[in-house]
C-alpha atoms as a PDB file:
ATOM      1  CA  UNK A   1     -33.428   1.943 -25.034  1.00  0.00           C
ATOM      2  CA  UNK A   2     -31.980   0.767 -21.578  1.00  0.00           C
ATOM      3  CA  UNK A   3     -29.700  -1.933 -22.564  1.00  0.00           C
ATOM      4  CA  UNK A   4     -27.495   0.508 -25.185  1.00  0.00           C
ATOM      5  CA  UNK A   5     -27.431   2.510 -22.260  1.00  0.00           C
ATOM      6  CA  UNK A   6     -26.769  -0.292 -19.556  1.00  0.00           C
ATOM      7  CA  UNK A   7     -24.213  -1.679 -22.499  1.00  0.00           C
ATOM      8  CA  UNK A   8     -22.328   2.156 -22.599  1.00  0.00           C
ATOM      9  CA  UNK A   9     -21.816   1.863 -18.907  1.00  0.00           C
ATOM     10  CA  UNK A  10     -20.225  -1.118 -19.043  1.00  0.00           C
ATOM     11  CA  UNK A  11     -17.623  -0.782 -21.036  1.00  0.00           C
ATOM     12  CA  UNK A  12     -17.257   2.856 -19.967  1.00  0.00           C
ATOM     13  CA  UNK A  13     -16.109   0.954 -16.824  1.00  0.00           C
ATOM     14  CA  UNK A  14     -14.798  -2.116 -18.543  1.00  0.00           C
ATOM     15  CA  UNK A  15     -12.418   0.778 -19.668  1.00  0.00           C
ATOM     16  CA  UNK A  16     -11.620   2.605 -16.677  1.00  0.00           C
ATOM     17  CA  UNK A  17     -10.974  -0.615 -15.264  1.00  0.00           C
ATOM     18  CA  UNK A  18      -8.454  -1.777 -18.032  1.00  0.00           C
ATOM     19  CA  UNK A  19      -6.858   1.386 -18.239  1.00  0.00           C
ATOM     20  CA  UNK A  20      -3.988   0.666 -15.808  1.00  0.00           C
ATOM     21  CA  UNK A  21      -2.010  -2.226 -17.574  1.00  0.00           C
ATOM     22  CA  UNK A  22      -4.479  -5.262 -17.387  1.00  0.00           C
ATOM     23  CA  UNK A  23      -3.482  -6.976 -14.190  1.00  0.00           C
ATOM     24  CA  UNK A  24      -1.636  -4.037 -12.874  1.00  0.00           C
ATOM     25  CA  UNK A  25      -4.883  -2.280 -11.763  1.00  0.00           C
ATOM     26  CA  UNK A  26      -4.232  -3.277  -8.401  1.00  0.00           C
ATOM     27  CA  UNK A  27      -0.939  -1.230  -8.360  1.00  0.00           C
ATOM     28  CA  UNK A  28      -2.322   1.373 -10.110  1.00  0.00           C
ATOM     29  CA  UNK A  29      -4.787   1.950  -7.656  1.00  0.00           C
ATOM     30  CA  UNK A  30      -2.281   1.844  -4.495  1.00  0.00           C
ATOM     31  CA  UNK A  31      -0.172   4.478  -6.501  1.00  0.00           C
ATOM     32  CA  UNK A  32      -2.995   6.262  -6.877  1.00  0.00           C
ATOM     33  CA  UNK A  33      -3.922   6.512  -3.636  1.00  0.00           C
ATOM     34  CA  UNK A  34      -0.138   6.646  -2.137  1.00  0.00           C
ATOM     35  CA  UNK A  35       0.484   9.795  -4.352  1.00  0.00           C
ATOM     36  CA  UNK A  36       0.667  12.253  -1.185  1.00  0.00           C
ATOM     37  CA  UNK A  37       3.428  10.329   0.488  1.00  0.00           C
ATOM     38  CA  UNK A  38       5.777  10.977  -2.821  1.00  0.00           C
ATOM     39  CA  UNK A  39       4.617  14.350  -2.702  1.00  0.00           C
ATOM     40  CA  UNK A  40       5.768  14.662   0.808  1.00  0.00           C
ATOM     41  CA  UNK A  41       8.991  12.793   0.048  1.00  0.00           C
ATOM     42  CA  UNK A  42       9.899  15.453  -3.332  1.00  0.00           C
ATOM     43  CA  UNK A  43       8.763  18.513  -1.188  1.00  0.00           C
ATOM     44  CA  UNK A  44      11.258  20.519  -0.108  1.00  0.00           C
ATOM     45  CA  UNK A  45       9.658  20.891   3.793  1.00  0.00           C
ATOM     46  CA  UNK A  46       8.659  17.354   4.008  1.00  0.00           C
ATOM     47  CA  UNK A  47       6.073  16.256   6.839  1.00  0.00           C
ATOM     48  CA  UNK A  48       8.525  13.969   8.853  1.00  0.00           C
ATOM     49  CA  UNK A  49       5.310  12.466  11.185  1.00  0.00           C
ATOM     50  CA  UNK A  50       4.298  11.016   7.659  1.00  0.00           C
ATOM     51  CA  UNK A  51       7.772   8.953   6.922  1.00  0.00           C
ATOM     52  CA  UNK A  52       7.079   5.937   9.102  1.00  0.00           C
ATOM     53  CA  UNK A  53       3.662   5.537   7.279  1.00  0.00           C
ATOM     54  CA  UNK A  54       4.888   6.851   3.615  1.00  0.00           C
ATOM     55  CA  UNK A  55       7.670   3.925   4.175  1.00  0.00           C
ATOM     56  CA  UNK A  56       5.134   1.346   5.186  1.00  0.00           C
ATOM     57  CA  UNK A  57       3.454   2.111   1.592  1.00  0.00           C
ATOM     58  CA  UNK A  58       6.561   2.130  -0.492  1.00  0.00           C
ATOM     59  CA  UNK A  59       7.471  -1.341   0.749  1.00  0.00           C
ATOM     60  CA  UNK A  60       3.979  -2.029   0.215  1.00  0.00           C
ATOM     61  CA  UNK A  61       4.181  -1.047  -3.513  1.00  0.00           C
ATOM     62  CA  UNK A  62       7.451  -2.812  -3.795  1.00  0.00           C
ATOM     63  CA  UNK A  63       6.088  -6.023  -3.018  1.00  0.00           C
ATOM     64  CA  UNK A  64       3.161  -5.372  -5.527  1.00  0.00           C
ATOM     65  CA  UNK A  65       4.690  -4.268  -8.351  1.00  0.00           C
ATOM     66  CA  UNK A  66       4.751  -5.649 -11.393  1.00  0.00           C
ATOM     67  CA  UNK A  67       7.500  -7.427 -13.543  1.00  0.00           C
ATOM     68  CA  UNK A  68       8.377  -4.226 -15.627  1.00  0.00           C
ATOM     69  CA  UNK A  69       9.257  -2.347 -12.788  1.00  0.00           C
ATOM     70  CA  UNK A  70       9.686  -4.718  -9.636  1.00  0.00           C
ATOM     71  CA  UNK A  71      13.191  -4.462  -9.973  1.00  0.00           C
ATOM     72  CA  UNK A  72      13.563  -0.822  -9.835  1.00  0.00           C
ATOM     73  CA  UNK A  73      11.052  -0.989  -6.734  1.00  0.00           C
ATOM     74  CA  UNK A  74      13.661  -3.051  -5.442  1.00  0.00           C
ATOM     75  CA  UNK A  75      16.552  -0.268  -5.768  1.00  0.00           C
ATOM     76  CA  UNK A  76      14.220   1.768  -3.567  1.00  0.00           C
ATOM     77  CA  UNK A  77      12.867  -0.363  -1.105  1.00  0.00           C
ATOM     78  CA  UNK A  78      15.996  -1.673  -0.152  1.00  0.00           C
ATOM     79  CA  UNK A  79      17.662   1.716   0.135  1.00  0.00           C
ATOM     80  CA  UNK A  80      15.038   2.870   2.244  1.00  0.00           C
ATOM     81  CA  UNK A  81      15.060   0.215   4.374  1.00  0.00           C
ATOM     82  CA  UNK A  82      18.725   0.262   4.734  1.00  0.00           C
ATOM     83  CA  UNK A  83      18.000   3.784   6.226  1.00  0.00           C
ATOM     84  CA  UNK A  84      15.054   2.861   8.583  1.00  0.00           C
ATOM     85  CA  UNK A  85      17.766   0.442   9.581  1.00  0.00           C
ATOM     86  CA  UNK A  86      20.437   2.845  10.263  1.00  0.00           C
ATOM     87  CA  UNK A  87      17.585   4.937  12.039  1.00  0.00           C
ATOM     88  CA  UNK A  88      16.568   2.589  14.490  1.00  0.00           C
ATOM     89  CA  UNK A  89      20.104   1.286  15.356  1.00  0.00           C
ATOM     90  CA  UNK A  90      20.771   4.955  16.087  1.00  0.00           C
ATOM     91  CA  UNK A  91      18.763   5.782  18.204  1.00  0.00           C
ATOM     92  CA  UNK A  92      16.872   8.242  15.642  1.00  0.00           C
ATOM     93  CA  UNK A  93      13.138   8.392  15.263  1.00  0.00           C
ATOM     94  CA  UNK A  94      11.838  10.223  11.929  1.00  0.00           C
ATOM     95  CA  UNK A  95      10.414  12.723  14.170  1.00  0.00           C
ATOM     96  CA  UNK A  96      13.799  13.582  15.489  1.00  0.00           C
ATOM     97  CA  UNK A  97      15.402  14.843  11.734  1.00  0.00           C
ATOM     98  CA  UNK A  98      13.765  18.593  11.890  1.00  0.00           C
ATOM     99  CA  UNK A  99      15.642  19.020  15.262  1.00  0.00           C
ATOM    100  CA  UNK A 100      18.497  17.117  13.806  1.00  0.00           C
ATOM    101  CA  UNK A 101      18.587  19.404  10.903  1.00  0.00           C
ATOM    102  CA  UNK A 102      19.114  22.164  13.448  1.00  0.00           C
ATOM    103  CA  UNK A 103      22.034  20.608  15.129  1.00  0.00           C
ATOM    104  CA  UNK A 104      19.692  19.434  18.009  1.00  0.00           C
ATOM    105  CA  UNK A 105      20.647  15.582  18.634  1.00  0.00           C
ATOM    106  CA  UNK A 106      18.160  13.845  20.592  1.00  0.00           C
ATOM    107  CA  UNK A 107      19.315  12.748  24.123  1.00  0.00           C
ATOM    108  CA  UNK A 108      19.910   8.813  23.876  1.00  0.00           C
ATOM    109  CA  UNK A 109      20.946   8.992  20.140  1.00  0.00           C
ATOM    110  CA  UNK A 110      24.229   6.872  19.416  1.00  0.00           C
ATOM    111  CA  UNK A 111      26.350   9.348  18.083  1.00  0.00           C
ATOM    112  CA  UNK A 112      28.637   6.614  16.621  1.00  0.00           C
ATOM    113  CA  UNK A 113      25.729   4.809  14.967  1.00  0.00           C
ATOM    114  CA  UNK A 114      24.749   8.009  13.960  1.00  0.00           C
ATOM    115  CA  UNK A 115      27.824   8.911  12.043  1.00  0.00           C
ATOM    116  CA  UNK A 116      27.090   5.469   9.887  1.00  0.00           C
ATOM    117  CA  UNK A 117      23.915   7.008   8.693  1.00  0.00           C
ATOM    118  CA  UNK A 118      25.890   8.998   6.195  1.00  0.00           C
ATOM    119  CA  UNK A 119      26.599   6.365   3.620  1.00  0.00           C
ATOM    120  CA  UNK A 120      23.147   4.956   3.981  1.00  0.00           C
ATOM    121  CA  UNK A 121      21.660   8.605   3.560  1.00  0.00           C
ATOM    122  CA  UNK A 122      24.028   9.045   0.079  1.00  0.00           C
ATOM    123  CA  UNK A 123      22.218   5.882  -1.315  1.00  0.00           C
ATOM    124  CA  UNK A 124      19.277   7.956  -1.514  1.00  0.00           C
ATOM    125  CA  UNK A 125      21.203  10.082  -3.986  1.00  0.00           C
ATOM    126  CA  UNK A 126      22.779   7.296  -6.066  1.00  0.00           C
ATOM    127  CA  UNK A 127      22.577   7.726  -9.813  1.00  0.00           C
ATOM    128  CA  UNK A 128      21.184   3.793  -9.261  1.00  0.00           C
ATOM    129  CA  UNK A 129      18.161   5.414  -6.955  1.00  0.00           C
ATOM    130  CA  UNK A 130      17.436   8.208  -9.363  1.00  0.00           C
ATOM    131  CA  UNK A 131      17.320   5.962 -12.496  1.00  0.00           C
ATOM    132  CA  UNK A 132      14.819   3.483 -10.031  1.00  0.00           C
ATOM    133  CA  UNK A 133      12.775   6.335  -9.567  1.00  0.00           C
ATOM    134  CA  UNK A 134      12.684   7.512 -13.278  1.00  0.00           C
ATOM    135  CA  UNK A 135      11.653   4.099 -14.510  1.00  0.00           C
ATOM    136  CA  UNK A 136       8.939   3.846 -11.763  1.00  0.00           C
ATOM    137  CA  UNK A 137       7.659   7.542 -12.289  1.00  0.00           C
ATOM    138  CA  UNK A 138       7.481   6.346 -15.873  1.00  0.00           C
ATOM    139  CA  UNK A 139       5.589   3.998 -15.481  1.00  0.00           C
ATOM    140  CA  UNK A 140       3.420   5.121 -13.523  1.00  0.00           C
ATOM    141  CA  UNK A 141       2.773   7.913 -15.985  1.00  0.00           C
ATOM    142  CA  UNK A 142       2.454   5.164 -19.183  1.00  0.00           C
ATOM    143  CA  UNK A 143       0.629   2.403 -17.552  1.00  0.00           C
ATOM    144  CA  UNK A 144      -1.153   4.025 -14.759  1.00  0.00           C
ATOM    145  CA  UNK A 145      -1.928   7.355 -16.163  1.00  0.00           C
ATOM    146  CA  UNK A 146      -0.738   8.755 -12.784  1.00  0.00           C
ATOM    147  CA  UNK A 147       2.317  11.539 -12.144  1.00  0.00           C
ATOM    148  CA  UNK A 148       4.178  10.926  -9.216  1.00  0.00           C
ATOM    149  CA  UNK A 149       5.183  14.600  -8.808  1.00  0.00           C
ATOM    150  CA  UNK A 150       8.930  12.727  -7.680  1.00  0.00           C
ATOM    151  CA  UNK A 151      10.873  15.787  -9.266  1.00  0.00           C
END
């Protein structure tokens, strides 16, 4: 009686296992567990002391992904890290854009360098950056079984 038992759990797991794509479980299980930070990133108050570390997993992701939607990561990763760029160059710490969003600008901020973060910023908007993030919500959804919650 114990092996048909012992023999259930095992593929019960086998299956769990195999569930997310074959040799995409790896991914599938740093999506899974990254799902906040999109949350925070589609919300419409997002927690800005969360960005540096939400960013830090995205590039993470990127570098893991697989074929079918590495290149999309890629659309994303680099725009993001054009903007961390732009950021730091300014003077700007993520912790600075609530005040920032108030008209407050943060003593020691390059107001020049500052006024280049525009363009960067609009890249977050692209019609390339939104089809990147439909292909990788997609998939996420049809390999994964996971919803991003992106929009």
């Amino acid at each position: 009686m114990r092996t048909p038992v012992l023999l259930a759990a095992l593929a019960l797991s086998l299956g769990t296992l195999t569930a997310c794509g074959g040799g995409d479980d790896e991914y599938c299980q740093e999506l899974k567990a990254d799902q906040a930070y999109f949350k925070n990133f589609s919300s419409s108050s997002p927690d800005f002391d969360k960005l540096d570390e939400a960013l830090d997993r995205f590039h993470s992701l990127a570098e893991s992904a697989p074929d079918e939607v590495a290149d999309d990561w890629k659309v994303i990763d680099d725009a993001f890290a054009k903007v961390e760029k732009a950021l730091k160059d300014a003077g700007v710490k993520f912790s600075d854009l609530p005040k920032m969003q108030q008209g407050q600008i943060p003593e020691g901020v390059d107001a020049g360098k500052l006024a280049a973060l525009g363009p960067k910023l609009q890249q977050l908007s692209a019609a390339k950056f939104a089809k990147a993030g439909k292909a990788i919500e997609k998939h996420a959804k049809e390999s994964c079984d996971i919803t991003l919650g992106l929009g």
